[in-house]
Protein backbone atom coordinates (compact mmCIF):
# COMPACT_ATOMS: atom_id res chain seq x y z
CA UNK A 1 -12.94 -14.49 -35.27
CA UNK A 2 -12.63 -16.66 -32.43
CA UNK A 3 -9.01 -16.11 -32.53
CA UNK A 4 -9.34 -12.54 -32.47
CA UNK A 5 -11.71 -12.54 -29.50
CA UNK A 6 -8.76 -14.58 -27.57
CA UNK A 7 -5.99 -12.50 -28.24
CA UNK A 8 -8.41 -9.60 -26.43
CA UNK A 9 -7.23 -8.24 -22.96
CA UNK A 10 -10.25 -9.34 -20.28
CA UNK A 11 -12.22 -6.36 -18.43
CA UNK A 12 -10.44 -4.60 -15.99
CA UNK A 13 -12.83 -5.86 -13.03
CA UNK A 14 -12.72 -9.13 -14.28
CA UNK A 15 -8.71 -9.21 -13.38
CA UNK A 16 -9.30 -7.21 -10.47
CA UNK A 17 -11.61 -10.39 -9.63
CA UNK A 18 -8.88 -12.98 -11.04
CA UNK A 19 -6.29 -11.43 -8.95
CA UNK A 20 -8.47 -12.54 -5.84
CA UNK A 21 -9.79 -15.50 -6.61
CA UNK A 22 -7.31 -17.62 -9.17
CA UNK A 23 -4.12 -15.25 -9.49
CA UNK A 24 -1.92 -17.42 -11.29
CA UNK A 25 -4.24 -17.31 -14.60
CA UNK A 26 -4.80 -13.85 -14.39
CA UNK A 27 -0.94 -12.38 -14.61
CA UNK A 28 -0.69 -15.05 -17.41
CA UNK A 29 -3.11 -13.21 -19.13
CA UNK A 30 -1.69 -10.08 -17.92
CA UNK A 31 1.39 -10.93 -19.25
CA UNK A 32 0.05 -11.01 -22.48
CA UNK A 33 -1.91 -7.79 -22.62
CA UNK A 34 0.22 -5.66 -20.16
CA UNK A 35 -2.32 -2.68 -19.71
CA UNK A 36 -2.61 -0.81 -16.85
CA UNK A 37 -3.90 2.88 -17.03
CA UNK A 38 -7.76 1.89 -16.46
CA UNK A 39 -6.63 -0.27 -13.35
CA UNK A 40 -4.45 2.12 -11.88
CA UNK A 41 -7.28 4.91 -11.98
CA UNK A 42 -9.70 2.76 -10.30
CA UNK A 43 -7.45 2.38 -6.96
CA UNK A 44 -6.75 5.63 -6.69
CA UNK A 45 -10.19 6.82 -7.80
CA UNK A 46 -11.29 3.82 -4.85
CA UNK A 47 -7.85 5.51 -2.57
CA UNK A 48 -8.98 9.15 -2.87
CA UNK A 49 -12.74 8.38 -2.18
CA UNK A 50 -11.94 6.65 1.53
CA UNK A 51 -9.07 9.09 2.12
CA UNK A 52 -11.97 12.16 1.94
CA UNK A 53 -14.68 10.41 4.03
CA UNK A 54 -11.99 9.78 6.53
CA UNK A 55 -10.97 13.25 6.65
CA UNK A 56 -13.02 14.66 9.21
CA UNK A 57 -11.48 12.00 11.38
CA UNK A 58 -8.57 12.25 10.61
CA UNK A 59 -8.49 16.03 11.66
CA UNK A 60 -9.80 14.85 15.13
CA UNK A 61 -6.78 12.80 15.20
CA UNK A 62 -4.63 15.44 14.47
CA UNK A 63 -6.00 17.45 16.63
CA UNK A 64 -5.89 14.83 19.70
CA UNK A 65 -1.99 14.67 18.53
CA UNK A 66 -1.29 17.87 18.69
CA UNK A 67 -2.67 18.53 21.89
CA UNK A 68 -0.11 15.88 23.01
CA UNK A 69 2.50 17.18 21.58
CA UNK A 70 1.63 20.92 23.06
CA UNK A 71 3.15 19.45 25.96
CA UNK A 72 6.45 19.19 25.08
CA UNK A 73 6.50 21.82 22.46
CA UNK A 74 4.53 24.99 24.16
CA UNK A 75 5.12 26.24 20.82
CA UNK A 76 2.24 24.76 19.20
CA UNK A 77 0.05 26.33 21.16
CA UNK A 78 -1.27 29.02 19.31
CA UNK A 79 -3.88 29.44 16.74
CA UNK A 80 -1.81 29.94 14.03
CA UNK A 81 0.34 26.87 14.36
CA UNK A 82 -3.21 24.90 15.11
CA UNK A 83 -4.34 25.42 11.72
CA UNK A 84 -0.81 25.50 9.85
CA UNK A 85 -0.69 22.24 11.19
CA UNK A 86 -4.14 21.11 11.02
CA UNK A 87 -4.73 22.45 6.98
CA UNK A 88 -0.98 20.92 6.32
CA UNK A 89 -1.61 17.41 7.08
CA UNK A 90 -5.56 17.05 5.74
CA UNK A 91 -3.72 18.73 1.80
CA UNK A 92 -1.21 16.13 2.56
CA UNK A 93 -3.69 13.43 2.92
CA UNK A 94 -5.63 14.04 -0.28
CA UNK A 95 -2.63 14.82 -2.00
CA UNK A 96 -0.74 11.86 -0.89
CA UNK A 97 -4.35 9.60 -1.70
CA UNK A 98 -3.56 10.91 -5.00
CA UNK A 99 0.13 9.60 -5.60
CA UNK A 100 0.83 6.70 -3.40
CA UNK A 101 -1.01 3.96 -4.83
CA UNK A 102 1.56 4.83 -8.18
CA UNK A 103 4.40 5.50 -5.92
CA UNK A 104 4.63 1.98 -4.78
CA UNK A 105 3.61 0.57 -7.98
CA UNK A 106 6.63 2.40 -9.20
CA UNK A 107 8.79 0.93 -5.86
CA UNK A 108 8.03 -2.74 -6.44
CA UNK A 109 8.37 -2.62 -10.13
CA UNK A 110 11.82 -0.45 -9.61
CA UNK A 111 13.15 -3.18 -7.29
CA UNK A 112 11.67 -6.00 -9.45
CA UNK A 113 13.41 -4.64 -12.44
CA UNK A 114 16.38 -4.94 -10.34
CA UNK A 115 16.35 -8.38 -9.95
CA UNK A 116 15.84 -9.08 -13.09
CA UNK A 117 19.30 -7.55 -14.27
CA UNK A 118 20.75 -10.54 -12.85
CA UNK A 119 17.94 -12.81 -13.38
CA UNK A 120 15.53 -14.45 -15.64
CA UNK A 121 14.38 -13.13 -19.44
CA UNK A 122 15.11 -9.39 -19.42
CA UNK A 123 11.24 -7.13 -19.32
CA UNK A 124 10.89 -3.41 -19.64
CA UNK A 125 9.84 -1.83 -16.28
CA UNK A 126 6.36 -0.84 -17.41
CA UNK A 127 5.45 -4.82 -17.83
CA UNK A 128 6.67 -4.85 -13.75
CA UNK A 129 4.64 -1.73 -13.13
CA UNK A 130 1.21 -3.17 -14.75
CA UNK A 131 2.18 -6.67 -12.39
CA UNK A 132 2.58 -3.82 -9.20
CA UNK A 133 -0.71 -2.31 -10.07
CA UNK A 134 -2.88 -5.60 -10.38
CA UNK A 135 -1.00 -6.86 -7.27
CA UNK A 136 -2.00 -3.56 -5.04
CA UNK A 137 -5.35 -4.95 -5.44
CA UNK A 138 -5.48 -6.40 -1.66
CA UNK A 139 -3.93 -3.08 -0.21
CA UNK A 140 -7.36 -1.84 -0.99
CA UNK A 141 -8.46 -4.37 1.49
CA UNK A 142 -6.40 -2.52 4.08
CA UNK A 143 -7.75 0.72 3.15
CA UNK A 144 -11.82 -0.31 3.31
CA UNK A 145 -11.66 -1.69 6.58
CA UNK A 146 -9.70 1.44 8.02
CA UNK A 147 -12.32 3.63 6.35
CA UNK A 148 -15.06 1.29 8.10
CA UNK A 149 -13.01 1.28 11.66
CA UNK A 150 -11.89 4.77 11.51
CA UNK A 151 -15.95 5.85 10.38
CA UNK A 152 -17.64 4.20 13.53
CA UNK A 153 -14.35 5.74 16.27
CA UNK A 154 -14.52 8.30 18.72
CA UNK A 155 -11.02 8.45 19.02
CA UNK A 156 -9.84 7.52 15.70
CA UNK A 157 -6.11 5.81 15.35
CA UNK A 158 -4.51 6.43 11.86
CA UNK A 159 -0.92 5.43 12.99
CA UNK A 160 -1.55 1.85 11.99
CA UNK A 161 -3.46 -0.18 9.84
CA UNK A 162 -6.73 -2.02 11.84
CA UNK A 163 -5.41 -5.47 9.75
CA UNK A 164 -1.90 -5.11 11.06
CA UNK A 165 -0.29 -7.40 14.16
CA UNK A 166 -0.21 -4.36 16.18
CA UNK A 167 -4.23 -4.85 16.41
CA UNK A 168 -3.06 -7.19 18.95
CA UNK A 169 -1.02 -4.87 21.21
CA UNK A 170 -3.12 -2.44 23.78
CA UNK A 171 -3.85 1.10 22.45
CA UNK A 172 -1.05 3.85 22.27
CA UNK A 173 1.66 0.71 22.73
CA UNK A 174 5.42 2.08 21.81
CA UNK A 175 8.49 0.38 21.26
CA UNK A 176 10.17 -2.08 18.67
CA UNK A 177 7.95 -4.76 19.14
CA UNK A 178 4.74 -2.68 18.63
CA UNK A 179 6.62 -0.41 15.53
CA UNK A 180 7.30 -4.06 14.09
CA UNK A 181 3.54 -5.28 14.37
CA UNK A 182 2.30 -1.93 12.81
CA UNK A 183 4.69 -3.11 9.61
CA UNK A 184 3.03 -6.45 9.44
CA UNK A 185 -0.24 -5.88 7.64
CA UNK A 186 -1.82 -9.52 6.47
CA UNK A 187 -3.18 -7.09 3.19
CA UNK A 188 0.16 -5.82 1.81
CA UNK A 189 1.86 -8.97 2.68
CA UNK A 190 -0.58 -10.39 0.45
CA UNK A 191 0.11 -8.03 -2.16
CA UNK A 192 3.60 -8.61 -2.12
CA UNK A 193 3.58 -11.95 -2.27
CA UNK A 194 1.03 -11.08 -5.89
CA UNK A 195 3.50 -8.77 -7.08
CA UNK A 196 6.71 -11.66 -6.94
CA UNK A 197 4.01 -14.27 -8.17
CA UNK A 198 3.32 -11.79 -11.31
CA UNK A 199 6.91 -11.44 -11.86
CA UNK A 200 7.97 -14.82 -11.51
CA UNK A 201 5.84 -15.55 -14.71
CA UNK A 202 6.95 -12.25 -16.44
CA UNK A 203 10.28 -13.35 -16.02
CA UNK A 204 9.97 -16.88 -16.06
CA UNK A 205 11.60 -17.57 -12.61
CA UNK A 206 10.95 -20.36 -9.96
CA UNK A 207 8.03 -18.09 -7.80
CA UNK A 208 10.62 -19.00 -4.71
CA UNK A 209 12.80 -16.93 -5.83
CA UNK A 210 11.12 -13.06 -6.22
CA UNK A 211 9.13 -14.22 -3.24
CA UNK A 212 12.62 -14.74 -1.05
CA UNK A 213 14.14 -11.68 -2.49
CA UNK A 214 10.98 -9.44 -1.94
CA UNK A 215 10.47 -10.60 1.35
CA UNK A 216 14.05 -10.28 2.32
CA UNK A 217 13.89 -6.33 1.29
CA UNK A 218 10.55 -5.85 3.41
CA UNK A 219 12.13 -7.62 6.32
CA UNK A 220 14.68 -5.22 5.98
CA UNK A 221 12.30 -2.20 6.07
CA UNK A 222 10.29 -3.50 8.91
CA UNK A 223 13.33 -3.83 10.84
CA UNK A 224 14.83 -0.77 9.75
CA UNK A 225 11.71 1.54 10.69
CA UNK A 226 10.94 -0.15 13.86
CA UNK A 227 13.92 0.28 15.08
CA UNK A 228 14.26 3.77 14.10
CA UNK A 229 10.68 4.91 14.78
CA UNK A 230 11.28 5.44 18.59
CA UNK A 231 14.47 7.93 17.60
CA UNK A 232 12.19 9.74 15.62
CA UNK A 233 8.97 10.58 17.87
């Protein structure tokens, strides 16, 4: 009996707990009972639920956008395009609450997977998705204190993260300096760093090497939309 009771997965909020507070233990034990349906619903049950109390404003943030862009696009200016525009973005918010958190979780396991075709004892990718999924746990983070910042705004900013290193640049800054900072959120560096931790054990790999080779690929993103975000707006 005792036996049986420690071959038994732990509670879902008890990893969600272990992933904060002693990480290392908890993927071990992960590793060993890769679930991750129950997890996955809670973050975007917990993704979903801040995306819809922000929505009223975020559609004052669309709508201060769009009066900026009627500026250089007259073309905007009419009712109809107001509320194409307007009823677009709030369905895309919800929907993209909805399929995001799993989206990444797909990503990093995807490009984790990767890795290990050249590297370490070879895993299915649904062990590296249940690793992505316990490691989004501090992206949640991010998304609280938005929800909190964005609440209490008159003028609220959903172009970057309130725990990013464009917190310290002056509001409405442009360029590739300020595009960098907005990719530099403390949160999903955090997570990242969980998700190459996770998959160090899974694979039984030195956890220098998935964190290098992670970090190296978001470097490369960073880099890649700052410098391209100018071109585009």
């Amino acid at each position: 009996m005792e036996t049986s009771n420690l071959s038994r997965p732990a509670p879902v909020l008890k990893r969600f707990a272990g992933i904060l507070l002693n990480p290392r233990q908890t993927f071990e034990e992960i590793v060993k009972h890769p679930n991750w349906g129950l997890a996955l619903f809670i973050i975007t049950l917990i993704n979903v639920v801040c995306t819809l109390i922000t929505l009223p404003k975020l559609k004052v943030f669309m709508l201060e956008t769009l009066q900026q862009e009627m500026q250089t696009n007259p073309a905007l200016n009419t009712p109809e395009a107001l509320h194409i525009v307007e009823t677009t973005s709030l369905i895309g918010a919800v929907i993209g609450a909805l399929f995001i958190p799993a989206i990444t979780c797909l990503v990093l396991a995807l490009l984790f997977k990767l890795f290990n075709a050249f590297s370490g004892d070879k895993q299915p990718l649904r062990r590296f998705f249940t690793i992505s999924v316990y490691a989004y746990i501090p992206v949640l983070f991010t998304l609280l204190i938005q929800t909190i910042v964005v609440s209490f705004s008159a003028h609220p900013d959903f172009s970057a993260a309130p725990s990013s290193l464009y917190l310290f640049f002056p509001a409405g800054a442009s360029g590739f300096a300020a595009n960098l900072a907005k990719q530099v959120d403390i949160f999903f560096l955090w997570s990242l760093f969980l998700a190459a931790m996770g998959s160090s054990i899974l694979i039984r790999k030195p956890l220098r090497s998935t964190t290098i080779y992670i970090f190296i690929l978001w470097a490369a993103y960073a880099l890649f939309i700052a410098s391209r975000t100018p071109a585009l707006t």
